[in-house]
PDB file of N, CA and C in Angstrom:
ATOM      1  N   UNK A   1      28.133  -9.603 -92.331  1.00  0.00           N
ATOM      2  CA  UNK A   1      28.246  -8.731 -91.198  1.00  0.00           C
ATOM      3  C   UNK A   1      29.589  -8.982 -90.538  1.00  0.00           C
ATOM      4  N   UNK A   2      30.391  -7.920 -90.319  1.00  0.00           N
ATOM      5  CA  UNK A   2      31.705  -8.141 -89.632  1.00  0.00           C
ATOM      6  C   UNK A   2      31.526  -7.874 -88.716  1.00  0.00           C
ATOM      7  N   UNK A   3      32.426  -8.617 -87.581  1.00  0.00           N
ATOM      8  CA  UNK A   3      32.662  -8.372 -86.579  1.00  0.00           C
ATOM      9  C   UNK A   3      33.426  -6.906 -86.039  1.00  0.00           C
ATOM     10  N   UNK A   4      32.993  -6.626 -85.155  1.00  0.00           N
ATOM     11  CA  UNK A   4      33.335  -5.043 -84.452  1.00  0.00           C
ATOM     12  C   UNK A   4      33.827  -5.052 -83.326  1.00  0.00           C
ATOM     13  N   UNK A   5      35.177  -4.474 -82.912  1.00  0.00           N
ATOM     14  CA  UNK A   5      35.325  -4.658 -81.937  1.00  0.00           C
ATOM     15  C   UNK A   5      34.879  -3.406 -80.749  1.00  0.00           C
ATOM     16  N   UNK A   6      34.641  -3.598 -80.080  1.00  0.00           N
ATOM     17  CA  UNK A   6      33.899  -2.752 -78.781  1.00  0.00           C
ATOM     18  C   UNK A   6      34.269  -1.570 -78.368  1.00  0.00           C
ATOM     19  N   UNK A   7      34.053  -0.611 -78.692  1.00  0.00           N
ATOM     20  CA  UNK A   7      34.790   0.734 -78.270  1.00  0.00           C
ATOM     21  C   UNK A   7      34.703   0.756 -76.562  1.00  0.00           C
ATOM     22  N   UNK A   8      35.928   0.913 -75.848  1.00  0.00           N
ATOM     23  CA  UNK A   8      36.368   0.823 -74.407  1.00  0.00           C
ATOM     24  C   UNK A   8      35.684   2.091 -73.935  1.00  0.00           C
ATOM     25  N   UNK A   9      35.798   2.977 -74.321  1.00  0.00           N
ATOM     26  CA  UNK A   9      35.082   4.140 -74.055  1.00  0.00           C
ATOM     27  C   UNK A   9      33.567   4.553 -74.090  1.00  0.00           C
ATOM     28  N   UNK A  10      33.264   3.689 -74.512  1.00  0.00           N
ATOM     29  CA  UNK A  10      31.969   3.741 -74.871  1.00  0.00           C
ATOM     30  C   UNK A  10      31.336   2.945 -74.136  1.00  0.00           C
ATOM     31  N   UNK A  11      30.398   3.371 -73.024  1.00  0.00           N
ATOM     32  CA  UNK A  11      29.423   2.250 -71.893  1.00  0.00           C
ATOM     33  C   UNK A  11      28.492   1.795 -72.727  1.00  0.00           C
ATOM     34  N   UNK A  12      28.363   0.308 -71.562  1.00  0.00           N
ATOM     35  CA  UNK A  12      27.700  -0.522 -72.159  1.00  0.00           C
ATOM     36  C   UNK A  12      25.759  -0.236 -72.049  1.00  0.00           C
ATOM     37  N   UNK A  13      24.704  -0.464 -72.547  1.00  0.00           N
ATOM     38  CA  UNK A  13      23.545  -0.370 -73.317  1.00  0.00           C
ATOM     39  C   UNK A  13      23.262  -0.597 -71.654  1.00  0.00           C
ATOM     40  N   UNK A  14      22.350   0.482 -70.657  1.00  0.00           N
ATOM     41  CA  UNK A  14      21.829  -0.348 -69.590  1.00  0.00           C
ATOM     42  C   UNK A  14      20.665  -1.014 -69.704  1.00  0.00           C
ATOM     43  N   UNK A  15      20.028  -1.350 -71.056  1.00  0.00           N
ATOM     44  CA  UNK A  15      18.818  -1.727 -71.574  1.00  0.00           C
ATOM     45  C   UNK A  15      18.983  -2.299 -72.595  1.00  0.00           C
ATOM     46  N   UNK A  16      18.306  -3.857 -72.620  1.00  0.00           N
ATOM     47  CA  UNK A  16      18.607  -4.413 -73.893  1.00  0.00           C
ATOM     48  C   UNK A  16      16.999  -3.999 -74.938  1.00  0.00           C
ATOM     49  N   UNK A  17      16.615  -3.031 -74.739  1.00  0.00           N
ATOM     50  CA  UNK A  17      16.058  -2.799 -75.417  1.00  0.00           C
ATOM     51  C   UNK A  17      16.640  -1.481 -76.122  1.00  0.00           C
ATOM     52  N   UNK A  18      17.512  -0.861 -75.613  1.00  0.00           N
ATOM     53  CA  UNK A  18      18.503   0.654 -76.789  1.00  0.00           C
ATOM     54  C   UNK A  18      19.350  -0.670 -77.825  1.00  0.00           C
ATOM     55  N   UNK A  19      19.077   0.643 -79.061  1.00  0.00           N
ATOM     56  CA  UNK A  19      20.333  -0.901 -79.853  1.00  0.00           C
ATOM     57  C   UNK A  19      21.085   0.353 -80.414  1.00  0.00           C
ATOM     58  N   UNK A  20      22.543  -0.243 -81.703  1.00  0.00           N
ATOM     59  CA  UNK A  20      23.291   0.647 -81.766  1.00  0.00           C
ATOM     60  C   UNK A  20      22.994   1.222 -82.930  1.00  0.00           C
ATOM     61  N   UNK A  21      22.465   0.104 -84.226  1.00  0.00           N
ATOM     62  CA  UNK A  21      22.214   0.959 -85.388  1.00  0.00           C
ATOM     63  C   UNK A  21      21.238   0.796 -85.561  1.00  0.00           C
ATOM     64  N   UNK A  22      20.216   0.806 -84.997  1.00  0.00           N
ATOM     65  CA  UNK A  22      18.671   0.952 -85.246  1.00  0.00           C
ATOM     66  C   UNK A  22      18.162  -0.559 -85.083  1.00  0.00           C
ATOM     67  N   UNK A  23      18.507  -1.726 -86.034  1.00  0.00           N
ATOM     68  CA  UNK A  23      17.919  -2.638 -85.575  1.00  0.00           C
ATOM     69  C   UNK A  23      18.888  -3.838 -84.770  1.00  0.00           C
ATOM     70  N   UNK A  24      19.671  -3.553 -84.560  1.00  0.00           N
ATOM     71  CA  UNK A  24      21.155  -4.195 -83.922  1.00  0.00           C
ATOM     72  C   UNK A  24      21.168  -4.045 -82.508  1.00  0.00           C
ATOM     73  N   UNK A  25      20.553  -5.251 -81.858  1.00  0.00           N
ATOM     74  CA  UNK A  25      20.676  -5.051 -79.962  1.00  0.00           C
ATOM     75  C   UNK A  25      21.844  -4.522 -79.654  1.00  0.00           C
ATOM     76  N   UNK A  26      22.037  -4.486 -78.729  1.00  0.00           N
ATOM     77  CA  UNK A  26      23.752  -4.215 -77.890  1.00  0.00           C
ATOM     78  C   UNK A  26      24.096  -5.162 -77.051  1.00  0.00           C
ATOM     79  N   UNK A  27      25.164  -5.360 -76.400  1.00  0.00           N
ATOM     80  CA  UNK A  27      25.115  -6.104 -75.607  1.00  0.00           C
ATOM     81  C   UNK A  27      24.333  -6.248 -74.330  1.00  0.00           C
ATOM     82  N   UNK A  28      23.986  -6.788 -73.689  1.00  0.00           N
ATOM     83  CA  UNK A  28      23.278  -6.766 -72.162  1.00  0.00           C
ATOM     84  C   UNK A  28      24.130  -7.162 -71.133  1.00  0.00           C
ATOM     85  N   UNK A  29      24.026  -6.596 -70.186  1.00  0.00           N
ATOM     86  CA  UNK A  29      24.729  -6.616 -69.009  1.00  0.00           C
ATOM     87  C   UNK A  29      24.927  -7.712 -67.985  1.00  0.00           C
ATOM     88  N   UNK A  30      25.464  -8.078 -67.239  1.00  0.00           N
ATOM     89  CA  UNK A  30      26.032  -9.691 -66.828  1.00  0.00           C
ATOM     90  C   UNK A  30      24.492  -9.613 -66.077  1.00  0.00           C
ATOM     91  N   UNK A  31      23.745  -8.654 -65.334  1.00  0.00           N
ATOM     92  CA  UNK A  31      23.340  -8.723 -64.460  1.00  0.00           C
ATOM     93  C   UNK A  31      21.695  -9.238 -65.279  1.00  0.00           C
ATOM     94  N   UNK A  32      21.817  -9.628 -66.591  1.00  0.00           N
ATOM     95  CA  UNK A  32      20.510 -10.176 -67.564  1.00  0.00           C
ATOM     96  C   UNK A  32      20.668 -11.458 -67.250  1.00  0.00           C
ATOM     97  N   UNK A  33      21.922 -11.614 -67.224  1.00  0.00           N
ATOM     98  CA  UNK A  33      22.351 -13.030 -67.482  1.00  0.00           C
ATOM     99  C   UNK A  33      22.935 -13.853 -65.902  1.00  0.00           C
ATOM    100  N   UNK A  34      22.351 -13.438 -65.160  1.00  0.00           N
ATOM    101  CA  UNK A  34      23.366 -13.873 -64.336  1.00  0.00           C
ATOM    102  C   UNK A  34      23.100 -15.196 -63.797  1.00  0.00           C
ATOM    103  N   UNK A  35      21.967 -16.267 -64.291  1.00  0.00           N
ATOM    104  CA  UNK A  35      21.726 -17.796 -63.921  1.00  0.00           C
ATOM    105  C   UNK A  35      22.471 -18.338 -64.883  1.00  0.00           C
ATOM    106  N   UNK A  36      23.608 -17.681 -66.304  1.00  0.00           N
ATOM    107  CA  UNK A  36      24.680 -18.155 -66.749  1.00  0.00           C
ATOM    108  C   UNK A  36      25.770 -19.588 -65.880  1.00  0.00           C
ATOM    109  N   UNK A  37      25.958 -18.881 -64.621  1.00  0.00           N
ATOM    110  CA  UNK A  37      27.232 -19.443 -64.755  1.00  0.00           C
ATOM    111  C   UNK A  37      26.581 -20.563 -63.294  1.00  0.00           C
ATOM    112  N   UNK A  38      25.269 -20.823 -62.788  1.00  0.00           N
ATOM    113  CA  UNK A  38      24.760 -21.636 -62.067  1.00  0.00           C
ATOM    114  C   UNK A  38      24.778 -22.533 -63.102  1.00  0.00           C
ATOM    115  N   UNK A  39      23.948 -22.211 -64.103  1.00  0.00           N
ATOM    116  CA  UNK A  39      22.877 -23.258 -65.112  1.00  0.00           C
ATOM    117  C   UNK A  39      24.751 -24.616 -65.770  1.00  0.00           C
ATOM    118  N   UNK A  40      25.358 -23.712 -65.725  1.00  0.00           N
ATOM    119  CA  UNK A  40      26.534 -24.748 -66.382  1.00  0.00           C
ATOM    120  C   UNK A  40      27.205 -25.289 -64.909  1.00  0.00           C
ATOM    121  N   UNK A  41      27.738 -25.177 -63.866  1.00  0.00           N
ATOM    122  CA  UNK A  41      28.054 -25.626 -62.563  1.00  0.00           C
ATOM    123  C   UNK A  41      26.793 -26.969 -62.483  1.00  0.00           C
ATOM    124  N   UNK A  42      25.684 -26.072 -62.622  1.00  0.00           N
ATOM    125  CA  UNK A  42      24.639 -27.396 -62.387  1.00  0.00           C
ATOM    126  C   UNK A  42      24.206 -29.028 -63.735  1.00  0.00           C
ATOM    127  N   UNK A  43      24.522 -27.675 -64.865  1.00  0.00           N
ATOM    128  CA  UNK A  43      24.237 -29.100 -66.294  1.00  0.00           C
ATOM    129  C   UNK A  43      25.814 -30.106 -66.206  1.00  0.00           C
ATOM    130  N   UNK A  44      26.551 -29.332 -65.260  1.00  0.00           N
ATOM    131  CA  UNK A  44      28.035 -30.630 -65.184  1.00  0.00           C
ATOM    132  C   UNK A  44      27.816 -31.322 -64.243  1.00  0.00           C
ATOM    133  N   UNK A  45      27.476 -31.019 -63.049  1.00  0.00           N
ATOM    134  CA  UNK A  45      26.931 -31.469 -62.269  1.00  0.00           C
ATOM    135  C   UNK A  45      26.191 -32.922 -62.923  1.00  0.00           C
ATOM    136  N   UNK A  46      25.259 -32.866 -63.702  1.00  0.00           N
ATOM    137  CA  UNK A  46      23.942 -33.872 -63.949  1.00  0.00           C
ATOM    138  C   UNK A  46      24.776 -34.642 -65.034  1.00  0.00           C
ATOM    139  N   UNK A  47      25.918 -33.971 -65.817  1.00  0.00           N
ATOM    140  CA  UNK A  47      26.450 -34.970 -66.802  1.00  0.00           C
ATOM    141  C   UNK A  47      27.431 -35.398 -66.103  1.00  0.00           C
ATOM    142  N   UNK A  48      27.520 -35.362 -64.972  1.00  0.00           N
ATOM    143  CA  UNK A  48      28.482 -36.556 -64.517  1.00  0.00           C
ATOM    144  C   UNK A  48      28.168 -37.701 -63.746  1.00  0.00           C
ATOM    145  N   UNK A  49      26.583 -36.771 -63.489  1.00  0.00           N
ATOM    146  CA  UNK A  49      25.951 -38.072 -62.769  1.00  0.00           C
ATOM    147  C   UNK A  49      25.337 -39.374 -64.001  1.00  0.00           C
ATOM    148  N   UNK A  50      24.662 -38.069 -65.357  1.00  0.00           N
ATOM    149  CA  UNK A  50      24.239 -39.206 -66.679  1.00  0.00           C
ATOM    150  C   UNK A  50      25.487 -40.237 -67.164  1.00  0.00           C
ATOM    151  N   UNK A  51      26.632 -39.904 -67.082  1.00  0.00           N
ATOM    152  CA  UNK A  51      27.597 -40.900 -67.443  1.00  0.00           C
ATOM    153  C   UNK A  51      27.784 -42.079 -66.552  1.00  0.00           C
ATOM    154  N   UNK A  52      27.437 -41.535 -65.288  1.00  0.00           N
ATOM    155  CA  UNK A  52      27.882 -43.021 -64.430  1.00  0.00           C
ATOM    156  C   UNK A  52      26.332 -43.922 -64.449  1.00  0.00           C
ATOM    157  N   UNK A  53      25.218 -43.283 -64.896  1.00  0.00           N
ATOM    158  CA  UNK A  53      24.028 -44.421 -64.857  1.00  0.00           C
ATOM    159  C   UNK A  53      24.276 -45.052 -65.594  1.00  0.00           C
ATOM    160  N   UNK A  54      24.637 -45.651 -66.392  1.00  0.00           N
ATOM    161  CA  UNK A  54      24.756 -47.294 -67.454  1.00  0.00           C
ATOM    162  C   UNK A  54      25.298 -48.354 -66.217  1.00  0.00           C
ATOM    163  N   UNK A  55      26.799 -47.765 -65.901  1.00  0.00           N
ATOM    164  CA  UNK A  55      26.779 -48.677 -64.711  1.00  0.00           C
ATOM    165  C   UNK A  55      26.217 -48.956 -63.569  1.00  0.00           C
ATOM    166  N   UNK A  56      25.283 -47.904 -62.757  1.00  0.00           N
ATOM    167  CA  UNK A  56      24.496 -48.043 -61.705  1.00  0.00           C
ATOM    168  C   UNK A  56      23.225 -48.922 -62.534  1.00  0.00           C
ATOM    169  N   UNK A  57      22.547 -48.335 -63.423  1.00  0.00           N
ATOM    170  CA  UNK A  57      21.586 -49.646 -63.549  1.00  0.00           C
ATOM    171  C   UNK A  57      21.834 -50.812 -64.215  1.00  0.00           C
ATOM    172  N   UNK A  58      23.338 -51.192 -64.475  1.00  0.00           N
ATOM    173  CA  UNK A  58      23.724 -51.949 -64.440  1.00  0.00           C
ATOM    174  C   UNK A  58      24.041 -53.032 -63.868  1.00  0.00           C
ATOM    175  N   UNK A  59      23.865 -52.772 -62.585  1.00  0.00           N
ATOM    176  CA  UNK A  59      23.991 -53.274 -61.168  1.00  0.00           C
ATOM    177  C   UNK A  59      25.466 -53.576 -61.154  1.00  0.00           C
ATOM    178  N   UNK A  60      27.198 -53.248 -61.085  1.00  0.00           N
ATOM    179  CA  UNK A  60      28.071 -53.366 -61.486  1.00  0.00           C
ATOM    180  C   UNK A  60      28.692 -51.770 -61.071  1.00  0.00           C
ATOM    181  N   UNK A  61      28.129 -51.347 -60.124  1.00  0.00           N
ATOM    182  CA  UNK A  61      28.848 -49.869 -59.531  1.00  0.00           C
ATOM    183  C   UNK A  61      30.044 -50.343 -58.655  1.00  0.00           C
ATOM    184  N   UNK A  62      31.154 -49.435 -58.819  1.00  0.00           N
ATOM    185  CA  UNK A  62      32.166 -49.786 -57.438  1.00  0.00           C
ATOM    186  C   UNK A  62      31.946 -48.745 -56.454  1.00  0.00           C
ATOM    187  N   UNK A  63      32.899 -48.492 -56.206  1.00  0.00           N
ATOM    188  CA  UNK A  63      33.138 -46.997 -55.111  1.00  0.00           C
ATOM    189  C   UNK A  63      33.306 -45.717 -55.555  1.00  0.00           C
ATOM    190  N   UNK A  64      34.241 -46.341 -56.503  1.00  0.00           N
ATOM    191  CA  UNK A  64      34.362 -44.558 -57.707  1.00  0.00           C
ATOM    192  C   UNK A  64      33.348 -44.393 -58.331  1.00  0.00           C
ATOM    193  N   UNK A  65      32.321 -44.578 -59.227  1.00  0.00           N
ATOM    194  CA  UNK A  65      31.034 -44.470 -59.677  1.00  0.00           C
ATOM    195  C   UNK A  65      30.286 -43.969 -58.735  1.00  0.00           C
ATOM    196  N   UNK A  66      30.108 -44.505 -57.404  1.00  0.00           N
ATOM    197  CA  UNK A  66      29.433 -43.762 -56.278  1.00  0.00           C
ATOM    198  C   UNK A  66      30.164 -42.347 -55.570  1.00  0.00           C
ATOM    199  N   UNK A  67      31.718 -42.455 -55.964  1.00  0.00           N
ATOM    200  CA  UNK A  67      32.061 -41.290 -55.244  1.00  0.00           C
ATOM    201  C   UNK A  67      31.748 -40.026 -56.769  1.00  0.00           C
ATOM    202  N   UNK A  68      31.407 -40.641 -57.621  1.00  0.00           N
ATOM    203  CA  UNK A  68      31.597 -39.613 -59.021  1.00  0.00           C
ATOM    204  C   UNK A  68      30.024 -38.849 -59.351  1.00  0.00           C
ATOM    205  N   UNK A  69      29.196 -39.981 -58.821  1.00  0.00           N
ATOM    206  CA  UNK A  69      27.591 -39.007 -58.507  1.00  0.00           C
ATOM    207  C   UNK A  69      27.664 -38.594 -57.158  1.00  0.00           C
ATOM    208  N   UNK A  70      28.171 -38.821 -56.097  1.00  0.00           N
ATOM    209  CA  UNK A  70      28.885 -37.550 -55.103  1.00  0.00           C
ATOM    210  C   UNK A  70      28.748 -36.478 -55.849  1.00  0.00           C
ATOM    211  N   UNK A  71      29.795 -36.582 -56.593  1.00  0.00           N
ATOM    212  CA  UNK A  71      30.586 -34.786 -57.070  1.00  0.00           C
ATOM    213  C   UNK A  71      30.048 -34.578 -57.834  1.00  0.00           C
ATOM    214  N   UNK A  72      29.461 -35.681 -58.726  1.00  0.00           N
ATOM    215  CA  UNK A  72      27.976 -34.754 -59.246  1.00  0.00           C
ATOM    216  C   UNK A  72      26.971 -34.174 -59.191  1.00  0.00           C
ATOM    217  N   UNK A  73      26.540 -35.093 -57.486  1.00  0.00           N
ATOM    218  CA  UNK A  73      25.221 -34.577 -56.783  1.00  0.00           C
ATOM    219  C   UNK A  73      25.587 -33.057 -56.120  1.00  0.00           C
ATOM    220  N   UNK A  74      26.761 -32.760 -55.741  1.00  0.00           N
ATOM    221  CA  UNK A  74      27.385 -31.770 -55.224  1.00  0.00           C
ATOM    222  C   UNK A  74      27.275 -30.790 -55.885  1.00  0.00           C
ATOM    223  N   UNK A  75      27.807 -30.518 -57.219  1.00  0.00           N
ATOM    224  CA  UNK A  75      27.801 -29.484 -58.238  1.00  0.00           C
ATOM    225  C   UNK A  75      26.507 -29.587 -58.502  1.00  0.00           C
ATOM    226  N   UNK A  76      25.596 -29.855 -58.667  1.00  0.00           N
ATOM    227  CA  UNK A  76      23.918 -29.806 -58.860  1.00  0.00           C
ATOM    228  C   UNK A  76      23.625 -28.706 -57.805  1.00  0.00           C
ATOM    229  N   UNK A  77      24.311 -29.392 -56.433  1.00  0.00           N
ATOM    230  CA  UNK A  77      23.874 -28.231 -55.484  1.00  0.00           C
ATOM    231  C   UNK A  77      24.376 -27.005 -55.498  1.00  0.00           C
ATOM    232  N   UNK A  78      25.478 -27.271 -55.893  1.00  0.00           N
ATOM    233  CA  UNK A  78      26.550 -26.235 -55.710  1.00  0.00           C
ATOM    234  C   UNK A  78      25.593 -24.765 -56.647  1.00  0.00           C
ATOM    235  N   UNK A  79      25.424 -25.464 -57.589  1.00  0.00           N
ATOM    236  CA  UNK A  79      24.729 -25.087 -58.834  1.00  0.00           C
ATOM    237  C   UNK A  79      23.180 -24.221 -58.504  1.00  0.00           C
ATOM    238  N   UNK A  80      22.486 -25.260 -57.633  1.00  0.00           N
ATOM    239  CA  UNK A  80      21.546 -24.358 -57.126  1.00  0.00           C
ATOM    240  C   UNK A  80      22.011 -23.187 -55.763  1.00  0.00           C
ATOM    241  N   UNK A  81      22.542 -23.280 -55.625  1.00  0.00           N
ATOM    242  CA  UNK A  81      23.156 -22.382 -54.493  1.00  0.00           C
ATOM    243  C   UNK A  81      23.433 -20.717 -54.860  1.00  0.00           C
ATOM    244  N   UNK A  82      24.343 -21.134 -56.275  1.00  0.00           N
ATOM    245  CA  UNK A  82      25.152 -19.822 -57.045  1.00  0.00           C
ATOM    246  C   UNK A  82      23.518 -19.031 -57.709  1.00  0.00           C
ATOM    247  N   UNK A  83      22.299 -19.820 -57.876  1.00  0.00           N
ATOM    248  CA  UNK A  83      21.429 -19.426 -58.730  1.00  0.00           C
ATOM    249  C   UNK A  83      20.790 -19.091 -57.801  1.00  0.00           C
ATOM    250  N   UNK A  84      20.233 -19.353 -56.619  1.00  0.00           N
ATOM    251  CA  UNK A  84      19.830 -18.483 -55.859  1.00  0.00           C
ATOM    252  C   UNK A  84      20.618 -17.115 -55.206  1.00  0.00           C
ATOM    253  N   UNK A  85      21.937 -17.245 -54.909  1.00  0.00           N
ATOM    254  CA  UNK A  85      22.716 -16.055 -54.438  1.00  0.00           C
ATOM    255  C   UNK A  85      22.695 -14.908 -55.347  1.00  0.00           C
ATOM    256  N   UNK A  86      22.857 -15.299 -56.992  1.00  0.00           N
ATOM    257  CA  UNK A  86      23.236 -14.589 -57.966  1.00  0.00           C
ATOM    258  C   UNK A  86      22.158 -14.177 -58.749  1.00  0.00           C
ATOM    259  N   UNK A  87      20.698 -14.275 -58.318  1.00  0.00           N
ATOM    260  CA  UNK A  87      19.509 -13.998 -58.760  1.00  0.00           C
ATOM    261  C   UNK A  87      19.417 -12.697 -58.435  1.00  0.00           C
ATOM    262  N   UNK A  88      18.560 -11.569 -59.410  1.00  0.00           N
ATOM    263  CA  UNK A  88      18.647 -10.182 -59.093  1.00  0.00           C
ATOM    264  C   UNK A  88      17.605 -10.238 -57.693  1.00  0.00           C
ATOM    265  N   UNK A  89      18.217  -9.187 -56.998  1.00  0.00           N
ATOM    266  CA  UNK A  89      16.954  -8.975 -56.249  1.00  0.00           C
ATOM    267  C   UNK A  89      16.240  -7.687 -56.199  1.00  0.00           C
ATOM    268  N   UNK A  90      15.032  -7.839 -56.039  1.00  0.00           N
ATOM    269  CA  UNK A  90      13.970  -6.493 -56.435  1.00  0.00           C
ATOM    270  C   UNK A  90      14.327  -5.912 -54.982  1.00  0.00           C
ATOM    271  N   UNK A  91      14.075  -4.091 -55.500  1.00  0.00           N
ATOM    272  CA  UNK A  91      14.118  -3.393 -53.637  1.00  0.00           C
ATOM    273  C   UNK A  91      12.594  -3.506 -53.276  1.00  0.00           C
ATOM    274  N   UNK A  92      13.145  -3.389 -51.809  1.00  0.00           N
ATOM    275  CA  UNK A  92      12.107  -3.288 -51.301  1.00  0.00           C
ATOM    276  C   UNK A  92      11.231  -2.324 -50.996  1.00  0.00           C
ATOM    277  N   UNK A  93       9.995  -2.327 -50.989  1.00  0.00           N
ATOM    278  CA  UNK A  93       9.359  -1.545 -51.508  1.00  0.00           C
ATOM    279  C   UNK A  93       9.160  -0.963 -49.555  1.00  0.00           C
ATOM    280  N   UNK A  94       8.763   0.527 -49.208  1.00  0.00           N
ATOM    281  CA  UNK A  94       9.000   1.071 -48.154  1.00  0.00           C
ATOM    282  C   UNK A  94       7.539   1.203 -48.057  1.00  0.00           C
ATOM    283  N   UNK A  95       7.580   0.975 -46.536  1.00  0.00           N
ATOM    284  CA  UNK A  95       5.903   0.447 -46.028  1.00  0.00           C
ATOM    285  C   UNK A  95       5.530   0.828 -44.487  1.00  0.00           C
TER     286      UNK A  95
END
């Protein structure tokens, strides 16, 4: 299967259930995907905190190890923050 490049003119699938040649999805729209770019802010987040545990339960932490799960604990949040903002939201229904 070769690769194809994207006709510019041609909009994108508003349903990932239309495909292009019968059994071939299309692409889906950012707005499928959009806990993308939390879920990685937040998995760096946690791998920077997993690298500094050998030395924390090590008992052998300095200041930088503690300031480095800081900025890890930070991007975790940071991380949940973007995933709640960037979550679709349903309308509301009129009542």
């Amino acid at each position: 299967m070769a690769d194809r490049i994207p006709d510019p003119d041609r909009p994108l699938a508003s349903s990932a259930a239309e495909t292009t040649s019968g059994s071939e999805p299309t692409n889906r729209s950012l707005t499928h995907r959009w806990w993308w770019q939390a879920a990685v802010i937040a998995v760096t987040g946690a791998a920077i905190i997993g690298f500094q545990w050998e030395v924390i339960s090590g008992g052998e932490p300095i200041a930088a190890t503690w300031v480095m799960v800081g900025i890890g604990a930070a991007a975790v949040v940071a991380g949940a923050v973007v995933a709640w903002r960037s979550r679709p939201h349903r309308p509301q229904q009129g009542g």
